[in-house]
PDB file of N, CA and C in Angstrom:
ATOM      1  N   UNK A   1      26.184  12.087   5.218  1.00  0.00           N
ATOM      2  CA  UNK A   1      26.443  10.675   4.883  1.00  0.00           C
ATOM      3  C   UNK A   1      26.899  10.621   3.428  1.00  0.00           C
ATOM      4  N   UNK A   2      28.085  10.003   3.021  1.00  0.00           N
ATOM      5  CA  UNK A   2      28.333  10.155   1.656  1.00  0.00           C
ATOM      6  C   UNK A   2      27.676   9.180   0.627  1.00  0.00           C
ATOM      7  N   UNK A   3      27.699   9.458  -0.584  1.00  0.00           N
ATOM      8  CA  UNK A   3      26.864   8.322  -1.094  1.00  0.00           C
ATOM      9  C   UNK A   3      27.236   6.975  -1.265  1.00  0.00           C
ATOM     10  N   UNK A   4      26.211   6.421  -0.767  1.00  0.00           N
ATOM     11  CA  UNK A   4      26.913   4.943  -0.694  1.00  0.00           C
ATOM     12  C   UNK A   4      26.444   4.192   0.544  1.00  0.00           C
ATOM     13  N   UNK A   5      26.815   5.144   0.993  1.00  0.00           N
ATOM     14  CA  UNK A   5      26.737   4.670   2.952  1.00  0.00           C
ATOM     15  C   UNK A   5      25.363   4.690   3.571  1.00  0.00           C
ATOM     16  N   UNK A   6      25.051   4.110   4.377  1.00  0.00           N
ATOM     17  CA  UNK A   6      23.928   3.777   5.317  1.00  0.00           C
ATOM     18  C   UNK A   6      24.099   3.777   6.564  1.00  0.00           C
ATOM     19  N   UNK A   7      23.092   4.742   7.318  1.00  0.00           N
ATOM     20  CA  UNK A   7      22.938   5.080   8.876  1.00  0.00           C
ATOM     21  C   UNK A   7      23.443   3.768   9.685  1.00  0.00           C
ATOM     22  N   UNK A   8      22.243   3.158   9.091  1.00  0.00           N
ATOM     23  CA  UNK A   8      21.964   1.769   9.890  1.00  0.00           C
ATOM     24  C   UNK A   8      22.125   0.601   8.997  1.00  0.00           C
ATOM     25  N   UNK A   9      22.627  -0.528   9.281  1.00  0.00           N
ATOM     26  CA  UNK A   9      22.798  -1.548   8.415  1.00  0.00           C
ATOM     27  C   UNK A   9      21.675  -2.255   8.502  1.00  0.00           C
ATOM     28  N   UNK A  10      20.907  -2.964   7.590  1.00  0.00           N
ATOM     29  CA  UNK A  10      19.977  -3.588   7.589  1.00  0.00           C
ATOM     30  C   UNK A  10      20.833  -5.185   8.000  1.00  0.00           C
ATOM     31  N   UNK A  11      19.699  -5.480   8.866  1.00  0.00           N
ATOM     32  CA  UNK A  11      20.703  -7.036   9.365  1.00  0.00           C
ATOM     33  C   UNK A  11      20.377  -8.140   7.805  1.00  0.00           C
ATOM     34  N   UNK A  12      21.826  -9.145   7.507  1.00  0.00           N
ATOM     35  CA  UNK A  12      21.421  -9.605   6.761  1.00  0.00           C
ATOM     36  C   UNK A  12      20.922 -11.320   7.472  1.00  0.00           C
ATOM     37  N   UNK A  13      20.487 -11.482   8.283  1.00  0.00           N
ATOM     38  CA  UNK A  13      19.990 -12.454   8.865  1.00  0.00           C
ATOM     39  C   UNK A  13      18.733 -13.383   8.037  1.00  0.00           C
ATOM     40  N   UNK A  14      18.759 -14.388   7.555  1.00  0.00           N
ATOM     41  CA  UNK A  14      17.836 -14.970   6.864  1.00  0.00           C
ATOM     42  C   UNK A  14      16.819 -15.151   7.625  1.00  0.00           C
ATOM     43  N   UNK A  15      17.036 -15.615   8.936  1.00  0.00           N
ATOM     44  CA  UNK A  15      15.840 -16.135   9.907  1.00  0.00           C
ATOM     45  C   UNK A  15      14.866 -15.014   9.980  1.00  0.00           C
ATOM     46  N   UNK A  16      15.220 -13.651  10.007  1.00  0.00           N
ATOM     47  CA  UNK A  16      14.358 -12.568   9.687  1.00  0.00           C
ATOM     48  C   UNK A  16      13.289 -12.556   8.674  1.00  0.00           C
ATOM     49  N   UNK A  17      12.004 -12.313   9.521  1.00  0.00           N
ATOM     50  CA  UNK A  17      10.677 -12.400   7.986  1.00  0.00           C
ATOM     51  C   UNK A  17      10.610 -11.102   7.924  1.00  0.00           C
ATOM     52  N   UNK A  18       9.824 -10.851   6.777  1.00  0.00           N
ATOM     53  CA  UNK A  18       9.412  -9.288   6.275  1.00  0.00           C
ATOM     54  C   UNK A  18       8.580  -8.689   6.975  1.00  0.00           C
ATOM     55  N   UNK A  19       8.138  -9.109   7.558  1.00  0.00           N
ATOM     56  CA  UNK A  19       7.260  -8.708   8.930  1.00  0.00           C
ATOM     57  C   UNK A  19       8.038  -7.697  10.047  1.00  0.00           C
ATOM     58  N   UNK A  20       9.401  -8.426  10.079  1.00  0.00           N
ATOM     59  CA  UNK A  20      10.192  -8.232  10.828  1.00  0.00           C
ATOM     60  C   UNK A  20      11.301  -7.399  10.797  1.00  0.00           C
ATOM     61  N   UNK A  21      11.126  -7.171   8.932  1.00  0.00           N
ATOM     62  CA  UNK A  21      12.209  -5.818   8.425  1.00  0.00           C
ATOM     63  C   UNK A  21      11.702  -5.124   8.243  1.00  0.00           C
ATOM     64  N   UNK A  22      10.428  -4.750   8.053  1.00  0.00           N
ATOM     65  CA  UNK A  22       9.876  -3.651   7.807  1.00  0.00           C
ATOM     66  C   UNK A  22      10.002  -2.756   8.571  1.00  0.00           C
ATOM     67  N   UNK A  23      10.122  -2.687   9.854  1.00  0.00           N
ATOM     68  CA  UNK A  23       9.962  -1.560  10.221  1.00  0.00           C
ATOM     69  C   UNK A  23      11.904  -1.121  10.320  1.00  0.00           C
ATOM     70  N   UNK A  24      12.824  -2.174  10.149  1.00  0.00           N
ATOM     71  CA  UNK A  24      14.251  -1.749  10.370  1.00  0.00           C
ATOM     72  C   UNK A  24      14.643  -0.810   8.808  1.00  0.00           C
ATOM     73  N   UNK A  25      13.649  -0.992   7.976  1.00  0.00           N
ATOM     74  CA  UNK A  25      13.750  -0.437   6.366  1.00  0.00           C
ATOM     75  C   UNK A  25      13.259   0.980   6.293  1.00  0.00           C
ATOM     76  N   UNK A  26      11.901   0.835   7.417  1.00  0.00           N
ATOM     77  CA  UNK A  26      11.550   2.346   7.683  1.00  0.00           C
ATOM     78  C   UNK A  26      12.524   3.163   8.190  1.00  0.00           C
ATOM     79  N   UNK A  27      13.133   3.064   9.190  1.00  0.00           N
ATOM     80  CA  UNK A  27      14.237   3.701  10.135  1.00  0.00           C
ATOM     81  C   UNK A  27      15.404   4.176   9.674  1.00  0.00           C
ATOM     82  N   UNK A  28      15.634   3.297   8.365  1.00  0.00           N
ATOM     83  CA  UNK A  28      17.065   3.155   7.378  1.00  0.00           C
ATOM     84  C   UNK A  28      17.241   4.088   6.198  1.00  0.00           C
ATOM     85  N   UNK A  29      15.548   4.656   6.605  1.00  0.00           N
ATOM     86  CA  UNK A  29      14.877   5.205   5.200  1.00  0.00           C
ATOM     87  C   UNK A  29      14.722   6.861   6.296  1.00  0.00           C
ATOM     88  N   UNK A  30      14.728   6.861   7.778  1.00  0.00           N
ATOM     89  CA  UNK A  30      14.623   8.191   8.100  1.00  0.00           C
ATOM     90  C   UNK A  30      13.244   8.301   8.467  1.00  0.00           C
ATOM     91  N   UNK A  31      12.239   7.343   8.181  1.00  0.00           N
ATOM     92  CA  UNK A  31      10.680   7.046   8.862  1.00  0.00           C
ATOM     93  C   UNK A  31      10.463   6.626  10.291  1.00  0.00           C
ATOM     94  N   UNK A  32      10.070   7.208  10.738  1.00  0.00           N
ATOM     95  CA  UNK A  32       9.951   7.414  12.139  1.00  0.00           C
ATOM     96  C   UNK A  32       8.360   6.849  12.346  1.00  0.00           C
ATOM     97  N   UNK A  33       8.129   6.039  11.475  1.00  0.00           N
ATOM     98  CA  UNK A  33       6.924   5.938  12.038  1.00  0.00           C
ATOM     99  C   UNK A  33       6.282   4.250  11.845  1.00  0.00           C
ATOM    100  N   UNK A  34       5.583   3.534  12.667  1.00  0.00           N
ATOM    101  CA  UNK A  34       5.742   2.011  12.469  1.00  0.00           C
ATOM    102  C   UNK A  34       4.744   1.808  11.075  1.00  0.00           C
ATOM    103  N   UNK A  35       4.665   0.588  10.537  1.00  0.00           N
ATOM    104  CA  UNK A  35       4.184   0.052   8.979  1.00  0.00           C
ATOM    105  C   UNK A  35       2.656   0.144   9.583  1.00  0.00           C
ATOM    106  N   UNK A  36       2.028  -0.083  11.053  1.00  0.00           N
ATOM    107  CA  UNK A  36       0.766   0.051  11.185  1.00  0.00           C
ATOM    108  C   UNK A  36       0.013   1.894  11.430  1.00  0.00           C
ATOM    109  N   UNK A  37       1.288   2.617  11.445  1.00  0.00           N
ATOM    110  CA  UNK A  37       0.677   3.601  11.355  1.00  0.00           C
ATOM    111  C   UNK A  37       0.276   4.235  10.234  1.00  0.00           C
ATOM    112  N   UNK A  38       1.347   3.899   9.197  1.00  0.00           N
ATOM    113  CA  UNK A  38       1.240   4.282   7.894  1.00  0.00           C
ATOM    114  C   UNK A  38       0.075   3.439   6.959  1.00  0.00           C
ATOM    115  N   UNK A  39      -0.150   2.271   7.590  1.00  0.00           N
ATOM    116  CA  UNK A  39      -1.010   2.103   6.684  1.00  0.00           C
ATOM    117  C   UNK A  39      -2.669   2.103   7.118  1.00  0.00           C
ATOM    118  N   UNK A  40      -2.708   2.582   8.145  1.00  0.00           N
ATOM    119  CA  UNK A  40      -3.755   2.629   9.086  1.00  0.00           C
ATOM    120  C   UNK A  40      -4.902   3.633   8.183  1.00  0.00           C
ATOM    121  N   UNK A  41      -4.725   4.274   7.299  1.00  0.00           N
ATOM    122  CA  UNK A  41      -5.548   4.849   6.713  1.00  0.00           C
ATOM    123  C   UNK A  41      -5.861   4.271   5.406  1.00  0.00           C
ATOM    124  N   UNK A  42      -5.163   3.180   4.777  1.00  0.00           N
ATOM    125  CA  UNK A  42      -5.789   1.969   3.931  1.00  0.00           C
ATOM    126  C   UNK A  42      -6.203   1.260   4.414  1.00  0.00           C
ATOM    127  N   UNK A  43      -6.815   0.927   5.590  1.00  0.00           N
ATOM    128  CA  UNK A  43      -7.015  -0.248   6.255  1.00  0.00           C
ATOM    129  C   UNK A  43      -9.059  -0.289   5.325  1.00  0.00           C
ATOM    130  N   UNK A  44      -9.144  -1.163   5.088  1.00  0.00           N
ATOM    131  CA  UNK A  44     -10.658  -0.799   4.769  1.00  0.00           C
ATOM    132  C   UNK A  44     -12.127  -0.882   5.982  1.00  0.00           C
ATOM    133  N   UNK A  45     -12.703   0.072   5.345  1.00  0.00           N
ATOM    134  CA  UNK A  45     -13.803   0.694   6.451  1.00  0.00           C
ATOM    135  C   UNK A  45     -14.816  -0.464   6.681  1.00  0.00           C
ATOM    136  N   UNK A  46     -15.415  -1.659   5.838  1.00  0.00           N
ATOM    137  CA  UNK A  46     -16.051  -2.946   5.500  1.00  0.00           C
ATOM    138  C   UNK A  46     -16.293  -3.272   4.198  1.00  0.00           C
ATOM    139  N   UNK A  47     -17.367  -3.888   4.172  1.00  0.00           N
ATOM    140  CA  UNK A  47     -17.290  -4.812   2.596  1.00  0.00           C
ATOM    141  C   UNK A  47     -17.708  -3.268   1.635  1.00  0.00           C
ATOM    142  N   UNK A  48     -16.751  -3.534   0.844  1.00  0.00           N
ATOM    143  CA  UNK A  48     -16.781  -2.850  -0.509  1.00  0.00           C
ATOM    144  C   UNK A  48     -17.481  -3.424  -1.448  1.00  0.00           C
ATOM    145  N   UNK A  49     -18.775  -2.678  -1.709  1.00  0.00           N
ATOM    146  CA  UNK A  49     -19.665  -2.732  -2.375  1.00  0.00           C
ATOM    147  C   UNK A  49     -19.517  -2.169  -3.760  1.00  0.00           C
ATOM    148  N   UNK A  50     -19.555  -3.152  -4.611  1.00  0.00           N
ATOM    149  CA  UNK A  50     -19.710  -3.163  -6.574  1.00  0.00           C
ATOM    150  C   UNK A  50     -20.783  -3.168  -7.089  1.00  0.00           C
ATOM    151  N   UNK A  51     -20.880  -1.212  -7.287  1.00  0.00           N
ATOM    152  CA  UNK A  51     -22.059  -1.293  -8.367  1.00  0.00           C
ATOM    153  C   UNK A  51     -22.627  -2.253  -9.493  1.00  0.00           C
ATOM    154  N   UNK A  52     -23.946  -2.495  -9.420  1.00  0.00           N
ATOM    155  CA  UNK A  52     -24.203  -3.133 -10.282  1.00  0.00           C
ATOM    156  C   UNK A  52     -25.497  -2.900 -11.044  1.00  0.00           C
ATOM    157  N   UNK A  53     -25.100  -3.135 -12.610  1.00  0.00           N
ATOM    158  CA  UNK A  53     -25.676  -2.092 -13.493  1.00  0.00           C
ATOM    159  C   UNK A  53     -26.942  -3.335 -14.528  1.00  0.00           C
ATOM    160  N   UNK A  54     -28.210  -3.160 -14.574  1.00  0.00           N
ATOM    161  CA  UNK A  54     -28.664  -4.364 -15.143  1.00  0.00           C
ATOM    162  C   UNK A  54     -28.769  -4.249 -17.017  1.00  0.00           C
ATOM    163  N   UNK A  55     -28.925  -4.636 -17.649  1.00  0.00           N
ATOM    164  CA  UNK A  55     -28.478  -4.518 -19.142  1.00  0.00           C
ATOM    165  C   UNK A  55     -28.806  -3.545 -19.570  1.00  0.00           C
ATOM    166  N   UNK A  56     -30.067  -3.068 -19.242  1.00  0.00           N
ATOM    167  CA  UNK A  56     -30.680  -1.877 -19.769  1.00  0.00           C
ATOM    168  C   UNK A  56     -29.963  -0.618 -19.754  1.00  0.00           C
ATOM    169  N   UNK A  57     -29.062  -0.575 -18.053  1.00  0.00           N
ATOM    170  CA  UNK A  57     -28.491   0.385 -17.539  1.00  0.00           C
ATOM    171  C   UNK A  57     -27.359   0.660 -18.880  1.00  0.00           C
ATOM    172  N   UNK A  58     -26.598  -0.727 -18.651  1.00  0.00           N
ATOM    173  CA  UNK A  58     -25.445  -0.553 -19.335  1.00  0.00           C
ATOM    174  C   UNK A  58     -25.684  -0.453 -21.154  1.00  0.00           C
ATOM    175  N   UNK A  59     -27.035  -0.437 -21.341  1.00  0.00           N
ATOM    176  CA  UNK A  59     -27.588   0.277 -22.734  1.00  0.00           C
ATOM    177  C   UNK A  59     -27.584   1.646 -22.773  1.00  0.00           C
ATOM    178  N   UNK A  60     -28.514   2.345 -21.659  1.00  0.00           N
ATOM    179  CA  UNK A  60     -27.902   3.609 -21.685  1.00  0.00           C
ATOM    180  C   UNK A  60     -27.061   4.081 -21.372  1.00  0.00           C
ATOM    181  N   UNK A  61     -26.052   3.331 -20.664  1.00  0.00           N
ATOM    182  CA  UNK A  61     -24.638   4.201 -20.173  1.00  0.00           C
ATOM    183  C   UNK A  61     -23.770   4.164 -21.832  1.00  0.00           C
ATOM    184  N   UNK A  62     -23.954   2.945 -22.623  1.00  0.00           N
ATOM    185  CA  UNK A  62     -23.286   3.125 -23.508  1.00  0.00           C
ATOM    186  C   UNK A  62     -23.977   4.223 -25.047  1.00  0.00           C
ATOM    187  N   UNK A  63     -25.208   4.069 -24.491  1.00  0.00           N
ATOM    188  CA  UNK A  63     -25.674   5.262 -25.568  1.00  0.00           C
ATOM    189  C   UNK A  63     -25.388   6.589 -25.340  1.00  0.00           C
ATOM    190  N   UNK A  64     -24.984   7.042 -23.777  1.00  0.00           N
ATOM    191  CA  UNK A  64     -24.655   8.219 -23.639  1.00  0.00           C
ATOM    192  C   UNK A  64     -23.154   8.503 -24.013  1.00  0.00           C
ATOM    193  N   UNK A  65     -22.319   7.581 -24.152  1.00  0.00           N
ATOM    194  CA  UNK A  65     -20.821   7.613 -24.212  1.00  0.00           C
ATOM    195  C   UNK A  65     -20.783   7.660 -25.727  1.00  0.00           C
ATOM    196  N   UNK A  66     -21.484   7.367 -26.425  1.00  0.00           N
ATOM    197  CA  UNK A  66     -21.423   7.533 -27.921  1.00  0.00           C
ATOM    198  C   UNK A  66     -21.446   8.993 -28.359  1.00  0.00           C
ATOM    199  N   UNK A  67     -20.523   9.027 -29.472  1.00  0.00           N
ATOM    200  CA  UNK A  67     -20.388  10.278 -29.881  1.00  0.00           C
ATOM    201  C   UNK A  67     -20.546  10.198 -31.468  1.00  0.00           C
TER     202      UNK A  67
END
């Protein structure tokens, strides 16, 4: 393919949502594979839990970081 050129034309259709190009962008790109497979391993496992440190903690975390 010389440079410049494209396999496949991406349609320029407005009525098209991004929902709906994504996977014609994968294909255009040589990805063979749909946007739910690829992202199927970010998908999160449940609630993401944020340590939480009470003042004291974050007294000694900062006395140990002192140099």
């Amino acid at each position: 393919i010389p440079f410049g050129a494209t396999a496949l034309e991406t349609p320029v259709k407005e009525e098209l949502n991004i929902e709906e190009r994504i996977p014609i962008y994968l294909r255009n790109l040589g990805i063979d594979q749909s946007p739910g497979t690829i992202l199927t391993p970010f998908v999160p496992r449940g609630p993401i839990r944020e340590v939480e440190f009470s003042p004291s903690e974050l007294r000694t975390l900062k006395d140990s970081t002192d140099t």
